[in-house]
Protein backbone atom coordinates (compact mmCIF):
# COMPACT_ATOMS: atom_id res chain seq x y z
CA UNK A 1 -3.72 116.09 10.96
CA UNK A 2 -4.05 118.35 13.83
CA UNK A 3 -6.57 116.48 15.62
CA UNK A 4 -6.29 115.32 19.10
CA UNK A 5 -6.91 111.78 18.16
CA UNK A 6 -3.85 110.48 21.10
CA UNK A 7 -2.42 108.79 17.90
CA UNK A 8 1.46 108.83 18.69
CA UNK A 9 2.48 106.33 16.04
CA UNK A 10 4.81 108.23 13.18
CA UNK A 11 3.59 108.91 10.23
CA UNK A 12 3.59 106.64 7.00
CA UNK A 13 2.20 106.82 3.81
CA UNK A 14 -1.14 104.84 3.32
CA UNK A 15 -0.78 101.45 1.84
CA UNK A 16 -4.38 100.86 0.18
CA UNK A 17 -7.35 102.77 -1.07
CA UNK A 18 -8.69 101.54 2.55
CA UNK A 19 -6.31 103.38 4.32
CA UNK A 20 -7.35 106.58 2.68
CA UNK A 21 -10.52 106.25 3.61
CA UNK A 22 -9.92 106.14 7.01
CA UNK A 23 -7.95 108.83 6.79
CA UNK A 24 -10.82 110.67 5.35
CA UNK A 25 -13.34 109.36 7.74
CA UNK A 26 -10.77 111.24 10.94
CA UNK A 27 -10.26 114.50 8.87
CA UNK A 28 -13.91 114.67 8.75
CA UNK A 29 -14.55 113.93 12.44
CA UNK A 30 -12.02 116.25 13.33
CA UNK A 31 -13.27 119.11 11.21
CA UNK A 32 -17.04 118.79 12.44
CA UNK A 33 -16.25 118.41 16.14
CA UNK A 34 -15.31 120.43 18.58
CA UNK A 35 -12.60 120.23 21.28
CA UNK A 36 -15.10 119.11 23.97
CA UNK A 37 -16.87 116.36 21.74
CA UNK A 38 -15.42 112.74 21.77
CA UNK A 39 -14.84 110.58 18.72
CA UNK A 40 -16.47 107.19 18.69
CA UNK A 41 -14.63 104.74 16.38
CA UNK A 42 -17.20 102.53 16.59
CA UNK A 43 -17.10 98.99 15.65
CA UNK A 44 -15.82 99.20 12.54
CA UNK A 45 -14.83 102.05 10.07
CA UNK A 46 -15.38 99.93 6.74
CA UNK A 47 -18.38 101.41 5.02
CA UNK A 48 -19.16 98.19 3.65
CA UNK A 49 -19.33 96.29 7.14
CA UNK A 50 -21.51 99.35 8.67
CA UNK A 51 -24.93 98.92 6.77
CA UNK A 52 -25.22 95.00 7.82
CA UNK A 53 -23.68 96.17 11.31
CA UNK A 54 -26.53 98.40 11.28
CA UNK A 55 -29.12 96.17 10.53
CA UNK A 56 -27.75 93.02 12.32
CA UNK A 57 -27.98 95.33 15.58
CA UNK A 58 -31.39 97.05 14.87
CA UNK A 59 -33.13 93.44 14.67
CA UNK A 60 -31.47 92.48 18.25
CA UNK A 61 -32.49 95.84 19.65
CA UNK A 62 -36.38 95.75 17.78
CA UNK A 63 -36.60 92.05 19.59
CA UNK A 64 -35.15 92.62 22.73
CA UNK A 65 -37.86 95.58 22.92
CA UNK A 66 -40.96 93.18 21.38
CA UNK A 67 -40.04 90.68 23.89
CA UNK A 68 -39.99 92.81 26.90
CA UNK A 69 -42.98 94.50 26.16
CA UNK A 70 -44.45 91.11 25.35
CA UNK A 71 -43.47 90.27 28.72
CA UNK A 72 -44.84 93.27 30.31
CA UNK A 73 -48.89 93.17 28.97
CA UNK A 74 -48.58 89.11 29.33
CA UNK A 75 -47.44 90.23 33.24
CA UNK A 76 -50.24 92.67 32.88
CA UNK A 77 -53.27 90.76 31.29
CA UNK A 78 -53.48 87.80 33.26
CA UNK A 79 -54.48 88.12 37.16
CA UNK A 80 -52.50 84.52 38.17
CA UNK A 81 -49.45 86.20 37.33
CA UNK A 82 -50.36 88.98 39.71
CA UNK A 83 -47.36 87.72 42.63
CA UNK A 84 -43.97 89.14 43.81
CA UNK A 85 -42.58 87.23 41.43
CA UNK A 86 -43.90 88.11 38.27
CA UNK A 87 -43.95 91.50 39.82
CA UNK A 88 -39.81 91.92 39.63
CA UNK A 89 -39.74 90.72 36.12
CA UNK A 90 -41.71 92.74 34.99
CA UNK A 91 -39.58 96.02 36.34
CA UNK A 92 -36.94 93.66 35.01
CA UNK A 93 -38.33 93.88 31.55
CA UNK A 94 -38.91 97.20 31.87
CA UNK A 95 -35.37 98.06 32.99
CA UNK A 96 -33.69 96.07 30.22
CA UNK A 97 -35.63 98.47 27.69
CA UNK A 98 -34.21 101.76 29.45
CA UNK A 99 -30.94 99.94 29.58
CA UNK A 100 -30.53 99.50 25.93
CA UNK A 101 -32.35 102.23 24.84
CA UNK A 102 -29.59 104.35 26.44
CA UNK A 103 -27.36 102.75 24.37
CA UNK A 104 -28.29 101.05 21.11
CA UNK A 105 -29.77 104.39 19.39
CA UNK A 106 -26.93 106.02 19.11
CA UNK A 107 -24.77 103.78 18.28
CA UNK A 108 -27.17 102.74 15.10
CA UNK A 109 -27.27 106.44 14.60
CA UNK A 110 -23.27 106.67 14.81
CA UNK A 111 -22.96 103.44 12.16
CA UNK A 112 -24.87 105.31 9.09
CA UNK A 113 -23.98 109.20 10.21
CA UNK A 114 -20.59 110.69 8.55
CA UNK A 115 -19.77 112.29 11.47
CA UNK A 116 -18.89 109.98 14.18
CA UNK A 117 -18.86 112.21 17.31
CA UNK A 118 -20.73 112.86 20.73
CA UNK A 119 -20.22 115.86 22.70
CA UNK A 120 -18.76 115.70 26.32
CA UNK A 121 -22.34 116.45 27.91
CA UNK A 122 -24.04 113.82 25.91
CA UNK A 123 -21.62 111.20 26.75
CA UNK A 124 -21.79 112.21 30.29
CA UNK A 125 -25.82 111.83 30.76
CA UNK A 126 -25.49 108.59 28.78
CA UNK A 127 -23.00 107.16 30.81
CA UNK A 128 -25.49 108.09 34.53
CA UNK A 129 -27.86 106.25 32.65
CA UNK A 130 -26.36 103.27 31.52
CA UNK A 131 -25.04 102.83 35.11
CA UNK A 132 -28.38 103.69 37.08
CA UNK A 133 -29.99 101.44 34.95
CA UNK A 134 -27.51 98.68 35.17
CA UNK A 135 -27.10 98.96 39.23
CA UNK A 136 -31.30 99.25 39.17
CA UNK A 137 -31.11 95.48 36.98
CA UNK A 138 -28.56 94.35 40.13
CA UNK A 139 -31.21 95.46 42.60
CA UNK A 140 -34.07 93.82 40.98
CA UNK A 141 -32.33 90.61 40.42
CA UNK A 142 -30.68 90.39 44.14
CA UNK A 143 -34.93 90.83 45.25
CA UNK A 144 -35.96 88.34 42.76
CA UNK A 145 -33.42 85.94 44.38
CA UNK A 146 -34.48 86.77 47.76
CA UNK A 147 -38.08 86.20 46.87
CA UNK A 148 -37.01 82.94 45.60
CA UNK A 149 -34.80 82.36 48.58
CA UNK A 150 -38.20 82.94 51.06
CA UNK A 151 -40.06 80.96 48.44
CA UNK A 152 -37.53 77.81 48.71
CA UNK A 153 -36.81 77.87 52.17
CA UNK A 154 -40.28 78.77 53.60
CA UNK A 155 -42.98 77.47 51.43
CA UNK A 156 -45.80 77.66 54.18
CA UNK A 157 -44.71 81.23 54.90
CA UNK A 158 -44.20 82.65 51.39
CA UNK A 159 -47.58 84.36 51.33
CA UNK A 160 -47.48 86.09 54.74
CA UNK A 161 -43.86 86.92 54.61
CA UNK A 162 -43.89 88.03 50.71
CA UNK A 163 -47.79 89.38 50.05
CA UNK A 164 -48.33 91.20 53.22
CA UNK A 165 -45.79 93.63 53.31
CA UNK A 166 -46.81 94.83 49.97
CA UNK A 167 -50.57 94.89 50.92
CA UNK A 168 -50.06 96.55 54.11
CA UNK A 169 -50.34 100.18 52.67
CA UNK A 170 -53.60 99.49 51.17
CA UNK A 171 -54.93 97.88 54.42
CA UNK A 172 -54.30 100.56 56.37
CA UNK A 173 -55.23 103.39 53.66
CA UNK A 174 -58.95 101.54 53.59
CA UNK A 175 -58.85 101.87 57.59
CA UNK A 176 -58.15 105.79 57.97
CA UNK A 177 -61.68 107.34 57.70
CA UNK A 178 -60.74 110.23 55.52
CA UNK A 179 -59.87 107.40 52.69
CA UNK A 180 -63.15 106.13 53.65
CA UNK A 181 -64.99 109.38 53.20
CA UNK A 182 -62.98 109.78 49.60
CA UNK A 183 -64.16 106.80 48.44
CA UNK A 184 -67.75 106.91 49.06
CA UNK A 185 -67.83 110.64 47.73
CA UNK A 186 -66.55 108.66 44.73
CA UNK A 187 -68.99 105.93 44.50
CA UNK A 188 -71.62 108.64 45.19
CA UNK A 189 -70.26 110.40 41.98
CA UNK A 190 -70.06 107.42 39.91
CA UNK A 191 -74.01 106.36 40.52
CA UNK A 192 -75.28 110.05 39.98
């Protein structure tokens, strides 16, 4: 083969009808890509193993997408749940979605394709995701544990320390008189 594979073990003749179809499998990813794609070996290169692979990791990544949505419109729908709290895990759930849909596609896509391959671009966007998303779960789990932390430690305070700061903006919006004027040109709108 010349392929750039970094495969510096000698050559020997396959030993089983396997082997040869590995074999196969690299001349054809070396064929169809180019010298600035990447090869992805994937999980496994038995053709048997990939179609239940496939399907084992589509139903975790179809429920780990029902049950953060699920979490999201039950966040959504139901005023009590309206608090800092509920707030973060919500943007949690909605991280976790990003976060493996950077991922999961194509590597379903790379279990049933022939070619298994991803050029140097492609691999280079997905990667910035996968760690912006990833550092983005860190941040909202280290202010979900501070939330908790004010929560624990200073019950009487919670609501003052925790509510105010995020309803500050709309108190003072509602105090500056051109927000004022804005909104009664809209109410005046609304009843015409």
């Amino acid at each position: 083969l010349n392929c750039p594979l970094l495969d510096f073990t000698p050559w020997a003749p396959p030993n089983s009808l396997q082997e040869v179809k590995d074999m196969d499998m690299e001349t054809k990813n070396c064929s169809s890509s180019s010298m600035s794609d990447f090869i992805l070996l994937g999980i496994s290169s038995d053709p048997q193993l990939q179609k239940p692979l496939f399907a084992v990791f589509l139903i975790m990544y179809l429920v780990t997408l029902v049950g953060n949505v699920l979490i999201i419109l039950a966040i959504h729908s139901d005023a009590r749940l309206h608090t800092p709290m509920y707030f973060f895990l919500s943007n949690l759930s909605f991280m976790d979605i990003c976060f493996t849909t950077v991922i999961v596609p194509k590597m379903l896509v790379t279990l049933v394709s022939e070619t298994k391959s991803i050029s140097y671009v492609g691999c280079l966007v997905q990667m910035y995701f996968f760690m912006a998303f990833g550092n983005t779960d860190s941040y909202l789990l280290a202010s979900m544990a501070i939330d908790r932390l004010v929560a624990i430690c200073n019950p009487l305070h919670y609501d003052m320390a925790m509510m105010t700061p995020m309803l500050n903006p709309f108190i003072y919006s509602l105090r500056n008189k051109d927000m004022k004027r804005g909104f009664r040109k809209l109410r005046d709108r609304i009843h015409s």
